[in-house]
N, C-alpha and C. Protein backbone atom coordinates (compact mmCIF):
# COMPACT_ATOMS: atom_id res chain seq x y z
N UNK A 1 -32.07 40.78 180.57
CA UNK A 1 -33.25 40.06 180.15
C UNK A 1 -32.93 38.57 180.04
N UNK A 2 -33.97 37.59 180.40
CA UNK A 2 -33.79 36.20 180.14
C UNK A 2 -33.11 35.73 179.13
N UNK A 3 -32.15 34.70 178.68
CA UNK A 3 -31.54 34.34 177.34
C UNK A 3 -30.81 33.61 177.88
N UNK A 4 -30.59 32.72 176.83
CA UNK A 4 -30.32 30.82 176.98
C UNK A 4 -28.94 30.72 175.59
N UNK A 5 -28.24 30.57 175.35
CA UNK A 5 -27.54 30.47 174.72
C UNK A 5 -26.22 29.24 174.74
N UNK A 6 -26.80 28.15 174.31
CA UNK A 6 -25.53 27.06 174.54
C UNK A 6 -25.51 26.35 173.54
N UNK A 7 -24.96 25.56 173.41
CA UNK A 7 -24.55 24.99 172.33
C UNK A 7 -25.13 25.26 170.95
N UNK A 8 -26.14 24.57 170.38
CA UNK A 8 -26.68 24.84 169.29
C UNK A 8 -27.78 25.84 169.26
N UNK A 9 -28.20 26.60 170.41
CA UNK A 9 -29.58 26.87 170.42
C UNK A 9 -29.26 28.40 171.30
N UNK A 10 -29.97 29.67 171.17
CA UNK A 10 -30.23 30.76 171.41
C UNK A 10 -31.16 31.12 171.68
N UNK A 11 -31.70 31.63 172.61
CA UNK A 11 -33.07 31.83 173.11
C UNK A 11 -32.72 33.12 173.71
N UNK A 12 -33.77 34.35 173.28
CA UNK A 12 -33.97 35.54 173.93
C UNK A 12 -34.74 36.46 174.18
N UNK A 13 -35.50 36.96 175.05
CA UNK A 13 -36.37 37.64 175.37
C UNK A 13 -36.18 39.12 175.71
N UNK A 14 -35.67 40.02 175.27
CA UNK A 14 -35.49 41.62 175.83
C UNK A 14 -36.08 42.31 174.88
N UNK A 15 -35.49 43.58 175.33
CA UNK A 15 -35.82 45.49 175.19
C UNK A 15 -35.06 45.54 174.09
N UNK A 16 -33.86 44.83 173.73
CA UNK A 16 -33.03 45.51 172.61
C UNK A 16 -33.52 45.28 171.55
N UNK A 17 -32.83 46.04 170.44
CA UNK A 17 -33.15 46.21 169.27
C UNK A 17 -32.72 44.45 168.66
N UNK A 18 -33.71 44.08 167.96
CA UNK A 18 -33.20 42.48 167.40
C UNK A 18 -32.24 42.96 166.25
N UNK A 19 -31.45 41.62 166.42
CA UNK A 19 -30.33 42.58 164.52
C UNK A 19 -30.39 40.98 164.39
N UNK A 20 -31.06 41.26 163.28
CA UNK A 20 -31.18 40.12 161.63
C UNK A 20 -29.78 39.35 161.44
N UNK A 21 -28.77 40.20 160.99
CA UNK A 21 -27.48 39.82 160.77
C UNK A 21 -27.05 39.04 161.69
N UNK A 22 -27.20 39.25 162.83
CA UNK A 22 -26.43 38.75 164.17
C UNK A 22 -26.84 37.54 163.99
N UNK A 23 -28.26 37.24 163.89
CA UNK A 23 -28.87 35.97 163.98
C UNK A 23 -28.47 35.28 162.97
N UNK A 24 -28.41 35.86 161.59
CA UNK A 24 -27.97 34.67 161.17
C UNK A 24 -26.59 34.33 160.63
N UNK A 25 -25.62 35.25 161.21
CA UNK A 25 -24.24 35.08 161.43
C UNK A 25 -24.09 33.68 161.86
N UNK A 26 -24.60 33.76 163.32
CA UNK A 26 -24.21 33.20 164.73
C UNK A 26 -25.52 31.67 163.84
N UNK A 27 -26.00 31.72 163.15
CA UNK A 27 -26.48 30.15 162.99
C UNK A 27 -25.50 29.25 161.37
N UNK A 28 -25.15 30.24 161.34
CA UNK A 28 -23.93 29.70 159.98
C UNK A 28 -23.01 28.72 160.72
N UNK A 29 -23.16 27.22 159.96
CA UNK A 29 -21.62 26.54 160.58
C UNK A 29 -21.37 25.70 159.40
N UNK A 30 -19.99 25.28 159.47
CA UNK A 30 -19.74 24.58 158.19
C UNK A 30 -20.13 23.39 157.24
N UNK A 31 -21.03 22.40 158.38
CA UNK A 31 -21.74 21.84 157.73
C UNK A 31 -23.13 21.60 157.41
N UNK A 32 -23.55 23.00 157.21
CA UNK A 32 -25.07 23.88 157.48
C UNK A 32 -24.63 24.46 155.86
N UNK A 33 -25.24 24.32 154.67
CA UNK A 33 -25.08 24.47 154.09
C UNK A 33 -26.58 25.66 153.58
N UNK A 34 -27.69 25.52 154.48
CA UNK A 34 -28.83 26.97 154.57
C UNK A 34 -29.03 27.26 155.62
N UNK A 35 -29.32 28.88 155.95
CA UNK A 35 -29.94 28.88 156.68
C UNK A 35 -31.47 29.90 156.29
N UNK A 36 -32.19 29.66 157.15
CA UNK A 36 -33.45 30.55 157.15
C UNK A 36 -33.95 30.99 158.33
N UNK A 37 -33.70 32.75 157.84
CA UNK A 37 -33.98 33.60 158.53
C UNK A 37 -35.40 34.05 158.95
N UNK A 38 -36.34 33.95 159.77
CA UNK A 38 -37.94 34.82 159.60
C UNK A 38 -37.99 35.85 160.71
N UNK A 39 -37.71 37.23 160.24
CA UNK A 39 -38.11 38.56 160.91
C UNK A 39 -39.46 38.87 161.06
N UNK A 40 -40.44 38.86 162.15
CA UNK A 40 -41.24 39.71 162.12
C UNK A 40 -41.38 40.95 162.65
N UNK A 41 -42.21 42.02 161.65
CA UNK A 41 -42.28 42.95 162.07
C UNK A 41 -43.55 43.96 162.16
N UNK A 42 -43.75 44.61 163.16
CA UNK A 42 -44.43 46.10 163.65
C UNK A 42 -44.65 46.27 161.84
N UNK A 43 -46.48 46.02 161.69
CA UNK A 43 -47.08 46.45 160.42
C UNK A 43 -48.42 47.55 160.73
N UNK A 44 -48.94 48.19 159.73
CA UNK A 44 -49.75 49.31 160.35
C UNK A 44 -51.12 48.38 160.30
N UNK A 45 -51.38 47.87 160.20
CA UNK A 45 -52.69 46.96 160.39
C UNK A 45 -52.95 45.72 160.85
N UNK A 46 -53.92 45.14 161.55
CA UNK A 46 -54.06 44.40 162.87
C UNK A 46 -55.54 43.89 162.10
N UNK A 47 -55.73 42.11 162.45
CA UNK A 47 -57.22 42.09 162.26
C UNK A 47 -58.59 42.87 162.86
N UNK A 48 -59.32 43.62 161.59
CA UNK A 48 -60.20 44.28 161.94
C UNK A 48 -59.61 45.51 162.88
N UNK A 49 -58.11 45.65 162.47
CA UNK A 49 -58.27 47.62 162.98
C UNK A 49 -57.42 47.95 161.87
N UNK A 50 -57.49 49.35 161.50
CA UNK A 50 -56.35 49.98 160.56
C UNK A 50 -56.14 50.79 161.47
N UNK A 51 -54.89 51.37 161.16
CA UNK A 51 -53.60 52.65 161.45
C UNK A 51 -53.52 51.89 162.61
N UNK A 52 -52.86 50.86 162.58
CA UNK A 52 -52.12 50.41 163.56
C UNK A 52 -50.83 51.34 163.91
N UNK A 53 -50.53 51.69 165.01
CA UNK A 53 -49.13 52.57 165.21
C UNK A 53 -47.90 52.10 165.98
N UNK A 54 -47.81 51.13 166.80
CA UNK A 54 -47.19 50.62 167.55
C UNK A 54 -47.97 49.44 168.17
N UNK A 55 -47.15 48.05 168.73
CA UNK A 55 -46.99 47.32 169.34
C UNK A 55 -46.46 47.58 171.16
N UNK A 56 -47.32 47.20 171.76
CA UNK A 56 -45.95 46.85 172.98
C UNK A 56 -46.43 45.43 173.12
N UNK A 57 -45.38 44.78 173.33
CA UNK A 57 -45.21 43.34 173.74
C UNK A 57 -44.70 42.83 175.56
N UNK A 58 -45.42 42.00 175.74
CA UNK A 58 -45.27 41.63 177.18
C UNK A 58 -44.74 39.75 177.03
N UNK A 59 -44.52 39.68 178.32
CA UNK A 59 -44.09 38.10 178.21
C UNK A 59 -43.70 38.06 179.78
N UNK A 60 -44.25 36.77 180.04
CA UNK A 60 -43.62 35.66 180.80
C UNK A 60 -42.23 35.66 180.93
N UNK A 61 -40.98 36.63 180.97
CA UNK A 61 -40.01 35.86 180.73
C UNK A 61 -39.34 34.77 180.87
N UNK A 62 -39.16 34.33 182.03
CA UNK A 62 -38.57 32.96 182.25
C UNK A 62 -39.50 31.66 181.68
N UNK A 63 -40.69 31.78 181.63
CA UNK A 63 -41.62 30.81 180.72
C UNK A 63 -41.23 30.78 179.51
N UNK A 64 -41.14 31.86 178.91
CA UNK A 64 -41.12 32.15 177.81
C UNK A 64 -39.98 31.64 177.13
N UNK A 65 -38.57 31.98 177.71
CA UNK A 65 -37.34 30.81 177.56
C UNK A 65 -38.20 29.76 177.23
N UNK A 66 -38.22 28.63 178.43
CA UNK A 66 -38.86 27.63 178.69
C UNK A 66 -39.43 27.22 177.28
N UNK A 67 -40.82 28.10 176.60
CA UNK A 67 -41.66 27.59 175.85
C UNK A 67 -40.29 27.35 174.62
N UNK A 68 -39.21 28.49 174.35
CA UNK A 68 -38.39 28.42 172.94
C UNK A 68 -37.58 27.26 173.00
N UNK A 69 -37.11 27.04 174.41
CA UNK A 69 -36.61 25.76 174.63
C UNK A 69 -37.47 24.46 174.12
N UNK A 70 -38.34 24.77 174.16
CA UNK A 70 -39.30 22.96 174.06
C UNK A 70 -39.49 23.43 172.78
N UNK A 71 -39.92 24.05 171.83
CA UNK A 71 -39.80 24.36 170.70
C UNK A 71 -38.61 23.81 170.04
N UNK A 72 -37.29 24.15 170.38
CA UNK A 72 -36.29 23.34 169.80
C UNK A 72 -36.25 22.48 169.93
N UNK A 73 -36.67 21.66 171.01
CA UNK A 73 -36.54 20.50 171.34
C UNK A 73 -37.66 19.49 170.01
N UNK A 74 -38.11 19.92 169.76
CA UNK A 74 -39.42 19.29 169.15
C UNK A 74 -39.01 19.81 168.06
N UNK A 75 -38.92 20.93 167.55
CA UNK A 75 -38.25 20.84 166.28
C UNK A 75 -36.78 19.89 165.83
N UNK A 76 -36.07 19.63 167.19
CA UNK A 76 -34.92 18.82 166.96
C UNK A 76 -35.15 16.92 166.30
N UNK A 77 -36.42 16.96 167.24
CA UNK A 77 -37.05 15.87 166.93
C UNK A 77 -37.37 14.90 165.54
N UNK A 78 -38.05 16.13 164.90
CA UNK A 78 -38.81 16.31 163.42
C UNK A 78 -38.04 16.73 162.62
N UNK A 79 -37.14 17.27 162.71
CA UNK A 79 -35.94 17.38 161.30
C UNK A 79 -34.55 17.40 162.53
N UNK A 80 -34.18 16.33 162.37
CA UNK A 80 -32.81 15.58 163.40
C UNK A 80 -31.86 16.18 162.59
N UNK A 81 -31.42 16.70 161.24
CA UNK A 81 -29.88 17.01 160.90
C UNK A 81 -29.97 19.00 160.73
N UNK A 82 -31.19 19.47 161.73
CA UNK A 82 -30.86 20.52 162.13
C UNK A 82 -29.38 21.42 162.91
N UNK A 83 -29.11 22.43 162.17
CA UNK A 83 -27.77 22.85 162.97
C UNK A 83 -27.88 23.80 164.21
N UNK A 84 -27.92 24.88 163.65
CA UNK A 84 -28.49 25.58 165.05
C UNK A 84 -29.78 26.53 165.04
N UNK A 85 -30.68 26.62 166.25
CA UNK A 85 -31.71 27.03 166.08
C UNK A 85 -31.53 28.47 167.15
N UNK A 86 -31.93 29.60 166.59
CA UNK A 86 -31.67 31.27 167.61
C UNK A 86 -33.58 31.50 167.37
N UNK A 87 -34.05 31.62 168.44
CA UNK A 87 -35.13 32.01 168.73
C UNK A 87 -35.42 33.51 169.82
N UNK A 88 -35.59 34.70 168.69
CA UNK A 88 -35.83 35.82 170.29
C UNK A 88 -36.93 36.92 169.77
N UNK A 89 -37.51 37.01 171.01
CA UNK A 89 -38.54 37.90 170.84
C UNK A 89 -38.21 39.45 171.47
N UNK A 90 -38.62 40.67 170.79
CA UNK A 90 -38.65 42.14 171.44
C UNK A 90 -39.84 42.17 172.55
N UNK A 91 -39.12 42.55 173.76
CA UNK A 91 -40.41 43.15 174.70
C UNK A 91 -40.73 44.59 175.04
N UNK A 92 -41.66 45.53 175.02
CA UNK A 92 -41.55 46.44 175.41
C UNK A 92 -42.32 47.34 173.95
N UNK A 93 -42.35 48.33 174.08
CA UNK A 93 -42.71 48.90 173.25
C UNK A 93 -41.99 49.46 171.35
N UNK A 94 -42.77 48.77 170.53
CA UNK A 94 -42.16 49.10 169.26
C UNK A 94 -43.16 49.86 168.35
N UNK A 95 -42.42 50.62 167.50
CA UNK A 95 -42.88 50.89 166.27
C UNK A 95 -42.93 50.58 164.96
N UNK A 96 -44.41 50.90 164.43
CA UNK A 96 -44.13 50.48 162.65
C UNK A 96 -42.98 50.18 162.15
N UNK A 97 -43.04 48.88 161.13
CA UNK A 97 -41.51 48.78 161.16
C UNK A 97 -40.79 48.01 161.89
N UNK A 98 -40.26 48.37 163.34
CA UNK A 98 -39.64 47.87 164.16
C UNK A 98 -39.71 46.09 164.39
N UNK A 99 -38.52 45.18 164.15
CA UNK A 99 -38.29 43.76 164.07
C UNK A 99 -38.92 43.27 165.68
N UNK A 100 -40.02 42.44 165.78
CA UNK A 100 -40.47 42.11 167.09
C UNK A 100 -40.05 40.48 166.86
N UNK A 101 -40.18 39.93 166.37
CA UNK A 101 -39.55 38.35 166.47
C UNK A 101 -38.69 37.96 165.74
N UNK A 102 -37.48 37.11 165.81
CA UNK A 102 -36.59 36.57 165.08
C UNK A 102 -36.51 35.22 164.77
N UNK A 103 -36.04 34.12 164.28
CA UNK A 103 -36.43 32.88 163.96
C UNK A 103 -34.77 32.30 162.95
N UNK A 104 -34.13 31.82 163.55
CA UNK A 104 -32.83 31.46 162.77
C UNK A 104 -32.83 29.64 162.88
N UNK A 105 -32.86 29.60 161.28
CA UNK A 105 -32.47 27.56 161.08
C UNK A 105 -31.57 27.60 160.71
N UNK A 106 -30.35 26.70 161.19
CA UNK A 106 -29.87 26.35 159.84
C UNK A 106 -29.68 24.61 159.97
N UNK A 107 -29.34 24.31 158.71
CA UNK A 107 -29.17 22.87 158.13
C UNK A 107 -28.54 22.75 157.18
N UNK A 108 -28.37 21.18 157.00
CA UNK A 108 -27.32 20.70 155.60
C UNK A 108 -28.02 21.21 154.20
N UNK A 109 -29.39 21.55 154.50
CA UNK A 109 -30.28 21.57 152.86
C UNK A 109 -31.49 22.46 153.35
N UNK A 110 -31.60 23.52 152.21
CA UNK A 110 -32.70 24.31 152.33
C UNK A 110 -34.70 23.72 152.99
N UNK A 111 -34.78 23.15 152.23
CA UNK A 111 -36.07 22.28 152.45
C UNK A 111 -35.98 21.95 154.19
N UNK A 112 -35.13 21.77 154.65
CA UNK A 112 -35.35 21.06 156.54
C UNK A 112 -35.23 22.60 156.58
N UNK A 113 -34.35 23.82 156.61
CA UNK A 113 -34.35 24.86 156.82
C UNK A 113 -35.88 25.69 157.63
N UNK A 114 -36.10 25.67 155.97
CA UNK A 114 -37.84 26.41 155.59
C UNK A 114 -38.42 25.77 156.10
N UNK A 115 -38.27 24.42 156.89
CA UNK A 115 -39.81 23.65 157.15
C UNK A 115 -39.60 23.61 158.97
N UNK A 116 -38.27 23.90 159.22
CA UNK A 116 -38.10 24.02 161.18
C UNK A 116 -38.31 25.51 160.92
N UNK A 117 -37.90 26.41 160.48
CA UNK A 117 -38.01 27.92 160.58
C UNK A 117 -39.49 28.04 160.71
N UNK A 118 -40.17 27.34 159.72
CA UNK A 118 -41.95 27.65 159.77
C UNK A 118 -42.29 26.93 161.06
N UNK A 119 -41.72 26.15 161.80
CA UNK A 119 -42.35 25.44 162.56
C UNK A 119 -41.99 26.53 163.62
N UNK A 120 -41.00 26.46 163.72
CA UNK A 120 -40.68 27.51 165.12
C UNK A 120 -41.23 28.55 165.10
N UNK A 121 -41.37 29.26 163.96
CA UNK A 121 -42.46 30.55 164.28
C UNK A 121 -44.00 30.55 165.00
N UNK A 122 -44.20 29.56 163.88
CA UNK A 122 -45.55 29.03 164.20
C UNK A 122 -46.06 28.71 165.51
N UNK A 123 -45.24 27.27 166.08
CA UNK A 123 -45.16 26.72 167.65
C UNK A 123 -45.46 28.33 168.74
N UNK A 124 -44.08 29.02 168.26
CA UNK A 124 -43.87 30.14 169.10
C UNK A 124 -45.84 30.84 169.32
N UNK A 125 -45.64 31.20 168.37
CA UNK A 125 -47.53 31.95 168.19
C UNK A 125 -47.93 31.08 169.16
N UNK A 126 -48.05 30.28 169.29
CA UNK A 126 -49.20 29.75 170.43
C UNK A 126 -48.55 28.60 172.05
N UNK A 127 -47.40 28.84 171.94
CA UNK A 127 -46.95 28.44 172.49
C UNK A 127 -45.80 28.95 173.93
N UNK A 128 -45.58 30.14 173.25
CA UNK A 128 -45.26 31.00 174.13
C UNK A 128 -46.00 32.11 174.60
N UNK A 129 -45.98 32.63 175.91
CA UNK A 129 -46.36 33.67 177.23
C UNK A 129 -45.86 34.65 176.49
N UNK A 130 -46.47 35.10 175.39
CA UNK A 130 -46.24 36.33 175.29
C UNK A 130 -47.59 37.56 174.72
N UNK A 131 -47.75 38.45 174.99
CA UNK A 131 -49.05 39.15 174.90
C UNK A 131 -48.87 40.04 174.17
N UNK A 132 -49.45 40.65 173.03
CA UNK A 132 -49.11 42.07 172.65
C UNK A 132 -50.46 43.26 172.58
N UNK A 133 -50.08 44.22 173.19
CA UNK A 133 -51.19 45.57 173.29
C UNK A 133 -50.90 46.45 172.08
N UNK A 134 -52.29 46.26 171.02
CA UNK A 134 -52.09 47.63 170.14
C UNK A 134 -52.48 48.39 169.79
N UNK A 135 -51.36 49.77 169.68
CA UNK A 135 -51.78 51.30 169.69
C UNK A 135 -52.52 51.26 167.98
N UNK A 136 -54.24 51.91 167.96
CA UNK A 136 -53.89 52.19 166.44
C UNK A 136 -54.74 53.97 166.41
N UNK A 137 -55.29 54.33 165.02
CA UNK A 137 -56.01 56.06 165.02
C UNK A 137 -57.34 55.60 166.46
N UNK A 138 -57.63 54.71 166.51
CA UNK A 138 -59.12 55.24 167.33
C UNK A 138 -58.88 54.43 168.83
N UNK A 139 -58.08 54.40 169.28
CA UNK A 139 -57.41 53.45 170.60
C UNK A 139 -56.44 52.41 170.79
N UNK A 140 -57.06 51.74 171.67
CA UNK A 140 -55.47 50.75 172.09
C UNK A 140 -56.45 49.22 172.73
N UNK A 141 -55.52 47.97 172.68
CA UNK A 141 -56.41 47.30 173.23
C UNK A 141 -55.68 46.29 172.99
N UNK A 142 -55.92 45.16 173.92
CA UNK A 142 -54.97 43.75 173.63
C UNK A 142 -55.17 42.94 172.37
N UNK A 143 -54.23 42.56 171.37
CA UNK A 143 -54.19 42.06 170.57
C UNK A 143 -55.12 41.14 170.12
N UNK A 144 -55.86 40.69 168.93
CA UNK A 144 -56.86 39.69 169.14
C UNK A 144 -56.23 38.42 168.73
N UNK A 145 -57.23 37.13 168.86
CA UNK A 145 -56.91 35.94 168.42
C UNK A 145 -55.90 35.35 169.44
N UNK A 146 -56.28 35.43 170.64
CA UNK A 146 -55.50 34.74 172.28
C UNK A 146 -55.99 33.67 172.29
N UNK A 147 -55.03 32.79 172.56
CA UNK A 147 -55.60 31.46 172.77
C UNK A 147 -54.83 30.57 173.82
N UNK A 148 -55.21 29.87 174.47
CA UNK A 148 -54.89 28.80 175.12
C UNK A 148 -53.50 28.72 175.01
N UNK A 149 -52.34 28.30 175.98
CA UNK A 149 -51.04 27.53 175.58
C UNK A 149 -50.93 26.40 174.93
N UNK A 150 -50.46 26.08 173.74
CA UNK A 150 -50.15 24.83 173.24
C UNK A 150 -48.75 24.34 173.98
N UNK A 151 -49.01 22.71 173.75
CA UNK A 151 -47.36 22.23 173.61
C UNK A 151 -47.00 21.89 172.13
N UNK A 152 -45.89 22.38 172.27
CA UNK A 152 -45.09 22.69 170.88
C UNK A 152 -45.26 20.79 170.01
N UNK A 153 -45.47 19.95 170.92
CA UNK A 153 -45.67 18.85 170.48
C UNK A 153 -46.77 18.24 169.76
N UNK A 154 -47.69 19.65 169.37
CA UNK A 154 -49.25 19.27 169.47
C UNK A 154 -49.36 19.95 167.95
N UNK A 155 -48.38 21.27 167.54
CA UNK A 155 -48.31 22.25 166.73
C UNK A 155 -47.88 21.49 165.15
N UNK A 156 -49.10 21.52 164.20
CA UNK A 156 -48.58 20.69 162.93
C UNK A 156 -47.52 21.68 162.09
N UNK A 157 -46.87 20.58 161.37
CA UNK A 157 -45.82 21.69 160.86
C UNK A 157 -46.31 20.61 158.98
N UNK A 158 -45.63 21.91 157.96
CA UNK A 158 -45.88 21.19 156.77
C UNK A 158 -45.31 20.14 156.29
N UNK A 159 -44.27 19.03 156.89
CA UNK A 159 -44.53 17.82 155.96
C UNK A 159 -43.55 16.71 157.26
N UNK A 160 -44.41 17.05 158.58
CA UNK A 160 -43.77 16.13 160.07
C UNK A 160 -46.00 16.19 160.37
């Protein structure tokens, strides 16, 4: 599967299982004194459906790099004493439960942490090629609230 991994920055798009730990192992460095982690995950309810049961997720892959790339980039921008940023999404089919996005900051101080971690999630939502179809009790159907591609340059974050 697509994935970008160099110097400060991790980018990944596959089938495997995401692991939490890994991510924020691999964004720990010594003069990163927080980091912040944001897992999302496979919940049983969806706007305006209940018994949600599963997710499958689709994507652009090689765009989709692309979009996590300019995401860092723009988050690098707006909080400059960022350390390293791991951005990866699950494709394919998940269940309740099951971790579909990952989101790793780290920095010298909590506050830049929490405020690139929110940004990168956020950016990501509308900024990346990625689609999700969901299973719930009375059918299946593409996710709602699709919108347009943003550039990550356009995406407000809370205090840039």
């Amino acid at each position: 599967m697509p994935h970008s991994k160099r110097d400060d920055n991790w980018f990944e798009v596959t089938s495997d299982v995401l692991n939490a730990g890994v991510a924020h192992d691999w964004a720990i460095q010594p003069d990163c004194g927080a980091v912040t982690l944001f897992s999302g995950t496979v919940r049983d309810h969806a706007e305006g459906r209940d018994d949600v049961v599963a997710l499958t997720y689709e994507a652009y892959e090689e765009k989709t790099i692309d979009a996590f790339a300019a995401i860092a980039a723009e988050l690098r921008i707006r909080w400059t004493d960022v350390g390293r940023v791991a951005i990866w999404h699950r494709i394919g089919r998940l269940e309740l439960t099951e971790v579909s996005v990952i989101v790793a900051v780290s920095s010298p101080h909590r506050p830049v942490a929490f405020e690139a971690a929110r940004f990168a999630i956020d950016a990501l939502k509308v900024s990346a090629p990625i689609w999700k179809h969901e299973e719930w009790s009375e059918g299946a159907d593409w996710g709602t609230g699709a919108s347009l591609i943003e550039d990550p340059r356009n995406v407000a974050s809370e205090s840039n």
